[in-house]
N, C-alpha and C. Protein backbone atom coordinates (compact mmCIF):
# COMPACT_ATOMS: atom_id res chain seq x y z
N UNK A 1 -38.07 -45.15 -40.78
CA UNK A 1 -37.52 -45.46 -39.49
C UNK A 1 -36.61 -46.69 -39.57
N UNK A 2 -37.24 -47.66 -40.28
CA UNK A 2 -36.36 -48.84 -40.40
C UNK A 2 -35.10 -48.49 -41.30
N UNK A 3 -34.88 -48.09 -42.56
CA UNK A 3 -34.54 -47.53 -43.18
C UNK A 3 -33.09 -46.96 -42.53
N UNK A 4 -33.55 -45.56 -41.20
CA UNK A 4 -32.64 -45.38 -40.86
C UNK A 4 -31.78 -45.94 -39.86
N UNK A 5 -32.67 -46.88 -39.09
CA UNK A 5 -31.68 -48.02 -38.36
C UNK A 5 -30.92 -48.85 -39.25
N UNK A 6 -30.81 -48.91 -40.25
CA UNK A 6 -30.54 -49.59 -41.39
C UNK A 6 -29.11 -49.16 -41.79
N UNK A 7 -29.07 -47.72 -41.85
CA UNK A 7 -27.93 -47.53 -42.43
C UNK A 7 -27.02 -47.01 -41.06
N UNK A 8 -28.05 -46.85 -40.00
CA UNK A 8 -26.90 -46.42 -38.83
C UNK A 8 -26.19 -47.84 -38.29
N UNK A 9 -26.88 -49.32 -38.63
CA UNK A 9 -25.92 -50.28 -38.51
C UNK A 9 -24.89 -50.66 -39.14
N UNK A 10 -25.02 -50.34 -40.55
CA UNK A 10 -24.47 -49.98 -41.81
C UNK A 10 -23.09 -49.17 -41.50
N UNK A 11 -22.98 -47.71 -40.90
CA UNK A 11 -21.92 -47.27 -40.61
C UNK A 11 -21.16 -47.44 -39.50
N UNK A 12 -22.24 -47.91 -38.58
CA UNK A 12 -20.97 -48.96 -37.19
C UNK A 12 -20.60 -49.67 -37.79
N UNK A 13 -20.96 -50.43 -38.54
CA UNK A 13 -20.25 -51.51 -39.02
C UNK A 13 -19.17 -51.49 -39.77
N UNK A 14 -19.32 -50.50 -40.73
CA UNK A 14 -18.45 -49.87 -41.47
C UNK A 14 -17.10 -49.19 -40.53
N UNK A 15 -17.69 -48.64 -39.37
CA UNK A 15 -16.33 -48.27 -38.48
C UNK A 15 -15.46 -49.05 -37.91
N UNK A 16 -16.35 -50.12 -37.40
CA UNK A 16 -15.84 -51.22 -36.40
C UNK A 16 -14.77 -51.90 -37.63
N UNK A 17 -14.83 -52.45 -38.95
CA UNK A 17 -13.98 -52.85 -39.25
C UNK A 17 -12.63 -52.26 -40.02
N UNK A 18 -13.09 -50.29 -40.10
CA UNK A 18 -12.00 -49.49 -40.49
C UNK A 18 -11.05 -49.41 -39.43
N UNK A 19 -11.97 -49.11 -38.35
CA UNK A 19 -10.45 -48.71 -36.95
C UNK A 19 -10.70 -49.63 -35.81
N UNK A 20 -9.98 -51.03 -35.99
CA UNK A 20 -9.73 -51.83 -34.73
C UNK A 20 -9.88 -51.50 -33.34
N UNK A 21 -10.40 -51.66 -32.43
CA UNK A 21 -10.64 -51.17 -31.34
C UNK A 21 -11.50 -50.65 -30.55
N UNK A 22 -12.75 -50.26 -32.08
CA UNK A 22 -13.77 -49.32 -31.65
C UNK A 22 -14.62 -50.31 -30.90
N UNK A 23 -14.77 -50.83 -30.34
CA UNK A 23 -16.31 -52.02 -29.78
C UNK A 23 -17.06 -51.67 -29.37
N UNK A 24 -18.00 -52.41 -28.84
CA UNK A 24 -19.08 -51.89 -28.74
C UNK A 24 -19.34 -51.15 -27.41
N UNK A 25 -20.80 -50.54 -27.39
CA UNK A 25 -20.75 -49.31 -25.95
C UNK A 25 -20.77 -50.17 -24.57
N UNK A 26 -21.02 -51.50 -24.88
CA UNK A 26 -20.17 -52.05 -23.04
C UNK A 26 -19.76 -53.20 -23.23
N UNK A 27 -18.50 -52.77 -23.44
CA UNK A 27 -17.79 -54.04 -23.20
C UNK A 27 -17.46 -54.67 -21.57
N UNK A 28 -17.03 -56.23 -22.13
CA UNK A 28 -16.52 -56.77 -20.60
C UNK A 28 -15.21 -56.00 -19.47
N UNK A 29 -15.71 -55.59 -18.38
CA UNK A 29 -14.61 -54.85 -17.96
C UNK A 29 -12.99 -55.42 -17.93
N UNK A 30 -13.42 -57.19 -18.21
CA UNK A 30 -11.86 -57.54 -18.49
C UNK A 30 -11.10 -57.12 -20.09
N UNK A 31 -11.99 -56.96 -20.92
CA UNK A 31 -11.72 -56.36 -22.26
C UNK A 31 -10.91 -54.70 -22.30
N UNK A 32 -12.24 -54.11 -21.43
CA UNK A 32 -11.47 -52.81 -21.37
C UNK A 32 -10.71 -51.87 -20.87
N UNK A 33 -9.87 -53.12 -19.54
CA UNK A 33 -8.86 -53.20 -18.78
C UNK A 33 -7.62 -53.41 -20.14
N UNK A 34 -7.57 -54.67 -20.30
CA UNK A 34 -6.49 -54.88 -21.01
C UNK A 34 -6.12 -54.02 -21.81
N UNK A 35 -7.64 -53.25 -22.68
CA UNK A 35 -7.33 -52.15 -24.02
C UNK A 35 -6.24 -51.47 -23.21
N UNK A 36 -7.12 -50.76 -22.11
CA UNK A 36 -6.53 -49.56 -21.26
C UNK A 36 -4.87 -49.91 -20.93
N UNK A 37 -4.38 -51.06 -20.84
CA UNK A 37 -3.13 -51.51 -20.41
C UNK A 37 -2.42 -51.29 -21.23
N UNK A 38 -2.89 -52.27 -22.75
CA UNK A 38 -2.13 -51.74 -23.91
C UNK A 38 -1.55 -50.97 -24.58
N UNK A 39 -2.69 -50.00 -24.54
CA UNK A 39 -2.37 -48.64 -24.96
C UNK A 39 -1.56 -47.63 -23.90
N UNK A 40 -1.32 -48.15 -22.81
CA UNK A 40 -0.39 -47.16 -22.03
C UNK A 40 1.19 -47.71 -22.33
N UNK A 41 0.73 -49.11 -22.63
CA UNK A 41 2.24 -49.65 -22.36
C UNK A 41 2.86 -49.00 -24.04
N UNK A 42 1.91 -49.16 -24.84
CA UNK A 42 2.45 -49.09 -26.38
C UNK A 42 2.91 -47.17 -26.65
N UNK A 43 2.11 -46.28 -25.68
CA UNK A 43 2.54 -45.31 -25.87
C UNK A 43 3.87 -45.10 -25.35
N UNK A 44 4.49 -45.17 -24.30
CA UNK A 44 5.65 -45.37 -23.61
C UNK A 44 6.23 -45.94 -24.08
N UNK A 45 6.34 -47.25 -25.09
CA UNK A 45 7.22 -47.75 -25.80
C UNK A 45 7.33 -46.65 -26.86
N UNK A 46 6.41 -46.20 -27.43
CA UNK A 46 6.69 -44.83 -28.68
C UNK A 46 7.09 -43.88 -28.06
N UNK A 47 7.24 -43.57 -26.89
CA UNK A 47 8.33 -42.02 -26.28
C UNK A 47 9.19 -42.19 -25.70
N UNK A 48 10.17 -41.97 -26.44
CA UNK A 48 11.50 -42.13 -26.26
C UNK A 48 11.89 -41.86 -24.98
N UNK A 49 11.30 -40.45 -24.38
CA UNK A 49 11.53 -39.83 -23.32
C UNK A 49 11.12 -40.71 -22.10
N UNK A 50 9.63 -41.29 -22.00
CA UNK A 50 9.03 -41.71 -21.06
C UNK A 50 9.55 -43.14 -21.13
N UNK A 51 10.30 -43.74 -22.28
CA UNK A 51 10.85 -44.99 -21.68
C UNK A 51 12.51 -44.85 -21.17
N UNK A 52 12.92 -44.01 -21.80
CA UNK A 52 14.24 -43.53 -21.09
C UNK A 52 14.12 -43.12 -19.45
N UNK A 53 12.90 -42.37 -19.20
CA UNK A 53 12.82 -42.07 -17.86
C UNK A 53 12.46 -43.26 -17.40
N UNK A 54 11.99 -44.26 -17.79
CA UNK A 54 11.53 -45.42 -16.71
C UNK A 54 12.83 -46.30 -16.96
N UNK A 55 14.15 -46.52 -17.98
CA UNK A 55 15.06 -47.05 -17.64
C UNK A 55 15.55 -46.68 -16.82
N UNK A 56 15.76 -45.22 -16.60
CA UNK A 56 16.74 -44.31 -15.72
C UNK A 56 16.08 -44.70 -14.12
N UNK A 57 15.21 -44.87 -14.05
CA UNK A 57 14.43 -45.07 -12.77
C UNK A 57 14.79 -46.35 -12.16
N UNK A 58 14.47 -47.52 -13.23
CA UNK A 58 14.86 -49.30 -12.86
C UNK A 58 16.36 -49.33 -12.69
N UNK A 59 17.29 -48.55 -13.61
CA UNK A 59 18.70 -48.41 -13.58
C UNK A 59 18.63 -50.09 -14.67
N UNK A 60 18.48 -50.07 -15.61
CA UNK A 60 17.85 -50.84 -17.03
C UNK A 60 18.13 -50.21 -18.17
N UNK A 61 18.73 -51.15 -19.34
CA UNK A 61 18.56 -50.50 -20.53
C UNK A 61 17.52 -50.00 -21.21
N UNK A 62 17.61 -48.87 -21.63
CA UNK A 62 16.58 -48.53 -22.96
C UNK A 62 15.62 -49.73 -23.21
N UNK A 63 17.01 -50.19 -24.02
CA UNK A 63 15.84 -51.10 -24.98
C UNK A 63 15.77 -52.75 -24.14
N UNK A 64 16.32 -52.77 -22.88
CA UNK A 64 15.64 -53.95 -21.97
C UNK A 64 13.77 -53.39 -21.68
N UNK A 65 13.68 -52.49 -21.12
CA UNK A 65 12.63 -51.60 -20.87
C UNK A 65 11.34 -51.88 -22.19
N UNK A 66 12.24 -51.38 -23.14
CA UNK A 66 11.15 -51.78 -24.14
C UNK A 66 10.58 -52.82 -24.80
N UNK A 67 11.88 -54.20 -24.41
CA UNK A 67 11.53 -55.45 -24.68
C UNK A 67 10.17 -55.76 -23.97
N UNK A 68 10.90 -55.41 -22.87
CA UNK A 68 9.58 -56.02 -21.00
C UNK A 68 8.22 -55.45 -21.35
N UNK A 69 8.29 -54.13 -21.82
CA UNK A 69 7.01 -53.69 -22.35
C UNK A 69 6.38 -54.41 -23.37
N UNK A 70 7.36 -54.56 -24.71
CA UNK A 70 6.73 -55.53 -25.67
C UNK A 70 6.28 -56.33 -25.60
N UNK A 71 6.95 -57.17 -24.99
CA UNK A 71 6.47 -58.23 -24.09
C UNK A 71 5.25 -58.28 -23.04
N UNK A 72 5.20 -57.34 -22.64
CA UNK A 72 3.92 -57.45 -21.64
C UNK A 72 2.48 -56.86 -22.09
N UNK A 73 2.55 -56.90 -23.41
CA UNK A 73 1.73 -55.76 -24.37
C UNK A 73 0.63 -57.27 -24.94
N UNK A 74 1.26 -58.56 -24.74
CA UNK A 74 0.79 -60.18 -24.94
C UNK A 74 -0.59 -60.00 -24.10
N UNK A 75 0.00 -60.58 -23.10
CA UNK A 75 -1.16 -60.49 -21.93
C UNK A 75 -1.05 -59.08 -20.59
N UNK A 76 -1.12 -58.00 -20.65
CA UNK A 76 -1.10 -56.87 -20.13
C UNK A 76 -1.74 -57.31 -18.52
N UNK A 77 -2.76 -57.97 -18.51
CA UNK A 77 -3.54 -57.97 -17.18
C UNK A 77 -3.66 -59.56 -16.95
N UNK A 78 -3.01 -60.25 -17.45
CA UNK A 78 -2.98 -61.72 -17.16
C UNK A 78 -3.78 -62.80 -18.00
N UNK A 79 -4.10 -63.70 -17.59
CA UNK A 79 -4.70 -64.60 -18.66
C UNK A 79 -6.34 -64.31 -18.77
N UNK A 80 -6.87 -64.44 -19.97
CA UNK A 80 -8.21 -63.60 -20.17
C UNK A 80 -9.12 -64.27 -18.87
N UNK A 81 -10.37 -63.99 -18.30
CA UNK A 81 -11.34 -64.47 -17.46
C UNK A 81 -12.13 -65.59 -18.23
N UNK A 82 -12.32 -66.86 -17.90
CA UNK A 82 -13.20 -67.80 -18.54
C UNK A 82 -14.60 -67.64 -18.87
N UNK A 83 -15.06 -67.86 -20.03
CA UNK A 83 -16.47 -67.46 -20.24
C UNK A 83 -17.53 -68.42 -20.30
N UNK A 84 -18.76 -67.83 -19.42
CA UNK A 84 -19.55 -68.94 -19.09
C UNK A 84 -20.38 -68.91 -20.59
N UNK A 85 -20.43 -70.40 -20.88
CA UNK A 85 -21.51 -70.83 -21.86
C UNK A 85 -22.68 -71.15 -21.43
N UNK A 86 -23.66 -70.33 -21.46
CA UNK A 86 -25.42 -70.71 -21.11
C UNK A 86 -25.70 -71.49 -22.02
């Protein structure tokens, strides 16, 4: 039994430091806001289409569009929430 808690910490662990991102099953909802932000903004910067349609929309360059995104990919949801030390 111990054994197999053993190696099932063993392969989270092993995941958590192969693919960035994975954390743990509850994170802080300010954590998994921002993920959620990131990853929308970073996909839209990778489709050509969906950032062309949002220049075409602002009446904005391409690649102004994708700067503002790059840029906002820093702090997505604003400055992190302060954490209380017990």
């Amino acid at each position: 039994s111990s054994e197999l808690r053993y190696t099932a910490n063993t392969q989270l662990e092993h995941l958590h430091a192969r693919y960035t991102g994975t954390g743990n099953t509850d994170p802080p909802d300010s954590d998994w806001l921002t993920h959620q932000h990131r990853d929308t903004l970073s996909s839209i910067v990778g489709h050509s289409t969906l950032t062309s349609f949002l220049a075409i929309a602002d009446g904005e360059a391409t690649a102004r569009v994708k700067f503002e995104m790059t840029e906002r990919m820093l702090q997505p949801c604003g400055p992190p929430p302060k954490k209380d030390d017990d």
